[in-house]
Protein backbone atom coordinates (compact mmCIF):
# COMPACT_ATOMS: atom_id res chain seq x y z
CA UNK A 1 148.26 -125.46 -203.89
CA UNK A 2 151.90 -125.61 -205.14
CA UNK A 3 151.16 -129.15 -207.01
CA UNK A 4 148.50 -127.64 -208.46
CA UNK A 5 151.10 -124.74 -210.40
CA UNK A 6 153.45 -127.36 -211.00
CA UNK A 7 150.72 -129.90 -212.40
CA UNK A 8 149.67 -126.39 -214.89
CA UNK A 9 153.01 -125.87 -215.79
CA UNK A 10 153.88 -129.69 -216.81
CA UNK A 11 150.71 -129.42 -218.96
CA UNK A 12 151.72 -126.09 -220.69
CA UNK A 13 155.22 -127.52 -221.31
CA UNK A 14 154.31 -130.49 -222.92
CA UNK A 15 151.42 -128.89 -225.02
CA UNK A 16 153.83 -125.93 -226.77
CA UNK A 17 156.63 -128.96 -226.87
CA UNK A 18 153.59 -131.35 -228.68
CA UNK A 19 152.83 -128.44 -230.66
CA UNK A 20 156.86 -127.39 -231.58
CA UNK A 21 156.98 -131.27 -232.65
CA UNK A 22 153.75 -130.78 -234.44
CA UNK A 23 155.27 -127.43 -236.20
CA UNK A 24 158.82 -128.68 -236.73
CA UNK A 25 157.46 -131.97 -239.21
């Protein structure tokens, strides 16, 4: 059960960090 929030969390981290990137350019 705890993987599972980490595994969500990694995924919303990299998709606002993608997205920063994505912004920033």
């Amino acid at each position: 059960m705890q993987n599972k929030h980490i595994a969500i969390g990694i995924l919303l981290i990299s998709l606002v960090f993608s997205g920063w990137l994505y912004w920033d350019s």
